[in-house]
Every structure is written in C-alpha cells, then in structure tokens.
Protein backbone atom coordinates (compact mmCIF):
# COMPACT_ATOMS: atom_id res chain seq x y z
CA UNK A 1 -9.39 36.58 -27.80
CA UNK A 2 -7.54 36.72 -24.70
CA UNK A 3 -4.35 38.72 -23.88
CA UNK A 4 -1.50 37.97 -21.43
CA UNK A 5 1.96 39.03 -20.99
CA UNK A 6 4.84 36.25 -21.51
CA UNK A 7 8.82 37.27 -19.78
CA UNK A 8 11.20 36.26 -21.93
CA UNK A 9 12.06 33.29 -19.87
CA UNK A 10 8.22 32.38 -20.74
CA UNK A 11 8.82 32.33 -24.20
CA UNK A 12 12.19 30.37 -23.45
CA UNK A 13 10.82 27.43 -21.32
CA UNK A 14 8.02 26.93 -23.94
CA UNK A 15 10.24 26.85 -26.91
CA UNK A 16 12.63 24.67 -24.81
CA UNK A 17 9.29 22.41 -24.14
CA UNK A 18 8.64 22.50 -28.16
CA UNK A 19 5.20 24.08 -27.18
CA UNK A 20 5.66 26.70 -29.94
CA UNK A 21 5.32 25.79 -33.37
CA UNK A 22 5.27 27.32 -36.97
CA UNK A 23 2.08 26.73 -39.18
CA UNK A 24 3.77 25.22 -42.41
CA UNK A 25 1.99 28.13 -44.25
CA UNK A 26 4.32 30.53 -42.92
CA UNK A 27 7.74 31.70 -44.68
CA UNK A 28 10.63 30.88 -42.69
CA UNK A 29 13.01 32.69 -40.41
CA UNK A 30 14.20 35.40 -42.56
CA UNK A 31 15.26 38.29 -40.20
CA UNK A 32 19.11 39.71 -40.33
CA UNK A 33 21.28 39.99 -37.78
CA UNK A 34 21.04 44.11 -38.01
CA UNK A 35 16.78 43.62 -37.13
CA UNK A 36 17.88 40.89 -34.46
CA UNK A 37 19.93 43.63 -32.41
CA UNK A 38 17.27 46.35 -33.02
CA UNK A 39 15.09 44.25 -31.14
CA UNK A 40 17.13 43.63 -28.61
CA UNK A 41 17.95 46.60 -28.28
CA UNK A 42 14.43 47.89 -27.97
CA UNK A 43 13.34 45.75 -25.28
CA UNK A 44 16.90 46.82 -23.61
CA UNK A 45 15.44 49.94 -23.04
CA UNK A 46 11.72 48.86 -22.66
CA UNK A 47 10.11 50.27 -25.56
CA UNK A 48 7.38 47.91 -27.29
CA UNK A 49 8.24 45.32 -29.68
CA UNK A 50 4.50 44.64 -30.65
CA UNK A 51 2.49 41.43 -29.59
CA UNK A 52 2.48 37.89 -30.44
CA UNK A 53 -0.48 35.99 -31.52
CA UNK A 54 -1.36 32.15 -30.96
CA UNK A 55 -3.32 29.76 -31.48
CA UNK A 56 -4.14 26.76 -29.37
CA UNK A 57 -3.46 23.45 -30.81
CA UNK A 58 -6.80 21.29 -30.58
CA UNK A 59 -8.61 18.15 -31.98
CA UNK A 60 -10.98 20.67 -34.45
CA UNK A 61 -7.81 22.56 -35.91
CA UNK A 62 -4.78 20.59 -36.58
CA UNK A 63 -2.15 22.13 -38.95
CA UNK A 64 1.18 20.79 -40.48
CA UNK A 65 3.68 22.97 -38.04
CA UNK A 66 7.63 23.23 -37.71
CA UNK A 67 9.58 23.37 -35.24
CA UNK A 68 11.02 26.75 -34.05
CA UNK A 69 14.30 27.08 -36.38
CA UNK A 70 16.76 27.45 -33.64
CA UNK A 71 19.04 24.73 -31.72
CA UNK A 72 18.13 23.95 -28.74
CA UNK A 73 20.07 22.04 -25.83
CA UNK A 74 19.34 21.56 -22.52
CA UNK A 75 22.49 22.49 -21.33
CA UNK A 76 24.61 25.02 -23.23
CA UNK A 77 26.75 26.75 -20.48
CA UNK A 78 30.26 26.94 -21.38
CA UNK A 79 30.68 30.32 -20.29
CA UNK A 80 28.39 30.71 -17.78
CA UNK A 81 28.62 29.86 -13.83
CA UNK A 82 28.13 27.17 -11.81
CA UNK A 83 24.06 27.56 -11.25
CA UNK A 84 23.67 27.75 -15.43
CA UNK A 85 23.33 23.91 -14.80
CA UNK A 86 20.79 24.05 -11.81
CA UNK A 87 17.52 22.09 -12.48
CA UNK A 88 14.51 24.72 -13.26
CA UNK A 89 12.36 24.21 -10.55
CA UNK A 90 9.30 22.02 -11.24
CA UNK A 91 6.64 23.53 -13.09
CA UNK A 92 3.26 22.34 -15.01
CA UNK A 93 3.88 21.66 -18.70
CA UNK A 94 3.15 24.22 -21.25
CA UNK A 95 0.09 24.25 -23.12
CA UNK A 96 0.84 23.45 -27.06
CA UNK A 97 0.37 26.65 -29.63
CA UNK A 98 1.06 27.13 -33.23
CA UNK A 99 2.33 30.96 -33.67
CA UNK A 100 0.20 33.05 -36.07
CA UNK A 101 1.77 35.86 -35.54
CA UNK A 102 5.76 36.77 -34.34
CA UNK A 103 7.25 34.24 -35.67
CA UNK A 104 10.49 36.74 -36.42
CA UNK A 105 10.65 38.16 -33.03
CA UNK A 106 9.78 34.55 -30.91
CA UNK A 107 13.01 32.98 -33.23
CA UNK A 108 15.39 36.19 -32.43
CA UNK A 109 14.35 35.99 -28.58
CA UNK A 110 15.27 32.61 -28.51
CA UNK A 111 18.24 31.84 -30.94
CA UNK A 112 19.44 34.79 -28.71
CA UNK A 113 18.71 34.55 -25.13
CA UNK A 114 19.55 30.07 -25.48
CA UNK A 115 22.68 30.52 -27.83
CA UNK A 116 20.33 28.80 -29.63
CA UNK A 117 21.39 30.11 -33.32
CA UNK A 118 23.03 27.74 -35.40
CA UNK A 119 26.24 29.35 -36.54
CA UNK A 120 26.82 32.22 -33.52
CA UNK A 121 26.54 33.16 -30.37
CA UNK A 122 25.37 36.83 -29.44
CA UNK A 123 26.92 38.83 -26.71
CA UNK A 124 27.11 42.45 -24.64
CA UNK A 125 30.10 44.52 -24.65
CA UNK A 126 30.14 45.84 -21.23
CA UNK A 127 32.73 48.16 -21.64
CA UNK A 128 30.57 49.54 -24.80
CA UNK A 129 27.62 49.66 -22.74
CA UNK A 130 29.49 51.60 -20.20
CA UNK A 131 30.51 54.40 -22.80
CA UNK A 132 28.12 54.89 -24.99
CA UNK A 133 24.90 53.32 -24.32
CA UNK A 134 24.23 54.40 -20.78
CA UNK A 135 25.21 57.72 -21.98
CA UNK A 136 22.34 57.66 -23.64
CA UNK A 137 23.34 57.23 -27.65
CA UNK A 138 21.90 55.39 -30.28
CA UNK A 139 22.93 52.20 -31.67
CA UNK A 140 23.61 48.87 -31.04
CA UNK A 141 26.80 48.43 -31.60
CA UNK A 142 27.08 46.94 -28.06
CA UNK A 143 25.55 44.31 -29.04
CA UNK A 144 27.51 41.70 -31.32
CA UNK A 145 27.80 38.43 -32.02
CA UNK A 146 30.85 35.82 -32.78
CA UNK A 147 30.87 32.33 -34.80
CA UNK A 148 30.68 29.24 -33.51
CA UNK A 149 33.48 26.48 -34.07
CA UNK A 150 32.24 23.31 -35.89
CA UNK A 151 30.87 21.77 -32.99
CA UNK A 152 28.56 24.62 -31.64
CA UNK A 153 30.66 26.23 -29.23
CA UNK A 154 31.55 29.58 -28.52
CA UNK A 155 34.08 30.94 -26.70
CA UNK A 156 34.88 34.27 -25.54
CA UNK A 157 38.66 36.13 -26.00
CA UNK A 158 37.19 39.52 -24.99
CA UNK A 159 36.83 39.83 -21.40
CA UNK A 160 34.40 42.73 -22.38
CA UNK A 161 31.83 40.73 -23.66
CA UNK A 162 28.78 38.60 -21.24
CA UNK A 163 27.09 36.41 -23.60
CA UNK A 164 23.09 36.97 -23.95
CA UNK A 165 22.02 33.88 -22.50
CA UNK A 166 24.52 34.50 -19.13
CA UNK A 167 22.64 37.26 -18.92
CA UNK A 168 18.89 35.63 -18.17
CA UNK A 169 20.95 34.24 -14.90
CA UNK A 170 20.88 36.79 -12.21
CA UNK A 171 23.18 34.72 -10.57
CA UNK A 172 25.56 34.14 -13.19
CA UNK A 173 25.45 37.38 -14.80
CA UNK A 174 26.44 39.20 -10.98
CA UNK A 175 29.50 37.20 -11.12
CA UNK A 176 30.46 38.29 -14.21
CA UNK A 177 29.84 41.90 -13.58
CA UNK A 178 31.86 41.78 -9.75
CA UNK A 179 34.75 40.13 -12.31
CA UNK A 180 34.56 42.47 -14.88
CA UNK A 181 34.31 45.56 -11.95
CA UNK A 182 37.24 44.78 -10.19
CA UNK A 183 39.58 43.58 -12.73
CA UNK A 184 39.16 46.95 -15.23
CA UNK A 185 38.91 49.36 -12.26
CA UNK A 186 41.87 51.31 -13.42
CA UNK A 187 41.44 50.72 -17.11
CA UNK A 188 37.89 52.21 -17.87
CA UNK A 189 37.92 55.98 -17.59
CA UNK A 190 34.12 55.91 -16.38
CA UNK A 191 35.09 53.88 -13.07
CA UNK A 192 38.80 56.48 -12.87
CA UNK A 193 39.95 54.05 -10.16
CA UNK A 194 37.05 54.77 -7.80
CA UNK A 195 35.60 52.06 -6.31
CA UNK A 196 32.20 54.03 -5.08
CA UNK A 197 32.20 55.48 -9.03
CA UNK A 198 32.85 51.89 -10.18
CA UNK A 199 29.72 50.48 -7.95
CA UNK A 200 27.11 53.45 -9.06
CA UNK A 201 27.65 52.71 -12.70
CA UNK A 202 27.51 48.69 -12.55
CA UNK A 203 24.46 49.02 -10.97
CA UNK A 204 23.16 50.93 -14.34
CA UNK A 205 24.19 47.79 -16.13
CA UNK A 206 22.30 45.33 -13.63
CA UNK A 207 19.16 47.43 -14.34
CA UNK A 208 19.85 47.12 -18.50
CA UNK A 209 19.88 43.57 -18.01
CA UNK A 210 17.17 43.06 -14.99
CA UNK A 211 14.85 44.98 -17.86
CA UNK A 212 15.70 41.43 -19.96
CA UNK A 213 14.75 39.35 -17.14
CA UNK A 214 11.41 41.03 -16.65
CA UNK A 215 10.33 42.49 -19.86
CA UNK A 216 6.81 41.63 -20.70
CA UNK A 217 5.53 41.04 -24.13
CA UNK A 218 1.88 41.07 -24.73
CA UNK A 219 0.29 37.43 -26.08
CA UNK A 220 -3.00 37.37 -27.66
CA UNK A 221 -4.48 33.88 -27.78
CA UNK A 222 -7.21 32.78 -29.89
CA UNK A 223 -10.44 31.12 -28.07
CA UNK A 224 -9.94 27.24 -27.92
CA UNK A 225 -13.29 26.63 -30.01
CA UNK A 226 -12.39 29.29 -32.91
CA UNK A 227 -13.37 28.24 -35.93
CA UNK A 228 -10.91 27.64 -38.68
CA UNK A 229 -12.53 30.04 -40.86
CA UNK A 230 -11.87 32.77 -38.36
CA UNK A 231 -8.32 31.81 -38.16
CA UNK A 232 -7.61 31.98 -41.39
CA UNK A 233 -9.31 35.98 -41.58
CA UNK A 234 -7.34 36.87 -38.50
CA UNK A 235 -3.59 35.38 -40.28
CA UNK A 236 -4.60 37.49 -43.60
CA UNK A 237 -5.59 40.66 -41.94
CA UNK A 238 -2.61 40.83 -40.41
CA UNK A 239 -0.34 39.93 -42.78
CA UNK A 240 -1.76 42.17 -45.02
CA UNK A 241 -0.38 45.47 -43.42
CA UNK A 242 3.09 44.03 -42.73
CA UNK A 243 5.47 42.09 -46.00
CA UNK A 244 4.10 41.13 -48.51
CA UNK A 245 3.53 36.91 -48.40
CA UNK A 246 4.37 34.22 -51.26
C-alpha cells in the first residue's frame, strides 16, 4: 500500500480527466444533502474526513466501472470572474483508478466544489458565516444550496451567498469578498461601519476558504501488481464495519 495526500483541486482535475471510476460492484451515490454539508463543513474547519482508497487500473485487473455520478463541464462559470475561464496550466495526465473506497465523499467533493450536481448548485452565506460560524457555533446552516433551472444554471438573487466552486478560485473568490466588504459595510453589525473592523473579519473568511484550497485528504493506493484476490479481502473488510452492502 502506499499513502499520499490529494487537495481538493487533486481530486477535481482527476474527476474532470475521468481518471476516477466506480467498480460496478458498488451501490450508487446515495448520500443526502444534510451528510453533504457535514462534510463540508468538517473539512471547513480541518477536522478529518477519513481516507480514500484506490486501486490502479491495469492489464491483470480490469473491472466493469462507472463514471463518477456528477456533471461535469469544462466551463461552468456563470457567476464567477473573469480568470474562472483561464486555461489550467499544463500538467501530466492523471494516472487511471477505480475507487474502492470513498466513493460518497469523492462524489460530494466534486458535485460540490464543480457545480457539478445535477439538479443544484451549493453555496456560502457570507453574511451567515460572519455571525455565527466564525463565532464559533455549530451547524451548517451556512452552507445551502439552490435549484438549477432546466438547463443547468444557477443563478444567485442573494448577494450573501459565493457559490462553492467560486470559492476554489483565489482570484475569483477575493473579488467577491472586496464586493461583498464594501457594499454591506453599514448593514452587517459585525463590520459597524468600520472599515479596519470590516478588513480583520474578511480576512477570517479568506482563511475558512484558503482551508478548502489546501485541505489534504489522505489516499491509500493499492500496489500495481496486487492480486485480485487481495482486492477483493481489502473491499470486504472494509465494508464490513461501515453500511451494510446488497
């Protein structure tokens, strides 16, 4: 076995590559939106959300896979700013995997941070964030999500909200934040028309979301040459201390 640690935007350029698959053994995506925002909320605030196993695809174990049940586009940036559309810089592609283990959490990460979920698109209430989580409560209720029109769009009313996938774009999500700063300035009781007050506690909600951009989740990655027999004992030991499979 080998273990490394994938960001988020590892896990995103790999499903956007279609180098993660789903063994056709494995039930599909079945999480609700409530255990979506607990995990996002978790790795908001950098606690553990457990690891992710894989296995290599290769010529001695070939299994009947799925794609990862989220939509994926290339470009999906109607809210976000100009450098959304920028061309990821060049990079080597991904080695193919099949996902033994994670398949919940990979799908949230991703129908989440690429507004890649079929019927809505999740966002952060700012304001929210601003008055009860960085005072440190419980909850998630500053997380939410709205539906989609009929041709996958989303589109915001609440000046509030910064939709998930904005945030992955440093760039994109400062602008927002400057915006958002200067325009409630007088209408948020935490900022009480100070500009200095207003600075110190937008810079708590940079580090919420810089935590997104460089969260690591641990990957454990079967040996190339495993045997299929082996792969099979790993799947059922671990499946047999979490629900209960078909």
């Amino acid at each position: 076995m080998h273990t490394a640690n994938f960001t988020i935007s590892d896990i995103l350029r790999r499903a956007r590559e279609k180098a993660l698959t789903i063994p056709q053994f494995q039930r599909p995506f079945v999480w609700k939106n409530a255990q979506i925002k607990l995990l996002i909320d978790s790795i908001s605030r950098s606690y553990p959300v457990g690891s992710i196993l894989l296995l290599p695809k290769t010529a001695d174990i070939t299994l009947n896979s799925r794609s990862i049940q989220a939509e994926i586009f290339e470009d999906r940036n109607d809210d976000a700013g100009e450098s959304a559309g920028e061309a990821p810089p060049e990079e080597m592609p991904s080695e193919q995997y099949y996902i033994l283990d994670g398949q919940q959490r990979v799908t949230s990460i991703v129908r989440v941070f690429m507004d890649a979920d079929p019927t809505h698109s999740y966002y952060f209430n700012v304001r929210k964030m601003l008055s009860h989580y960085l005072r440190g409560e419980d909850g998630t209720d500053w997380i939410t999500r709205k539906r989609k029109d009929k041709n996958g769009h989303s589109r915001k009313e609440d000046q509030d909200l910064i939709r998930a996938d904005v945030v992955m774009s440093q760039i994109d999500c400062e602008i927002y934040l400057s915006q958002f700063s200067d325009n409630n300035l007088y209408t948020i009781e935490e900022f009480n028309g100070d500009r200095r007050k207003a600075a110190a506690e937008m810079a708590k909600v940079r580090g919420v979301f810089e935590r997104f951009r460089s969260y690591l989740l641990p990957v454990v990655t079967s040996e190339r040459d495993a045997k299929f027999e082996s792969v099979c004992r790993i799947f059922e030991t671990i499946n047999s201390t979490g629900t209960r499979l078909t």
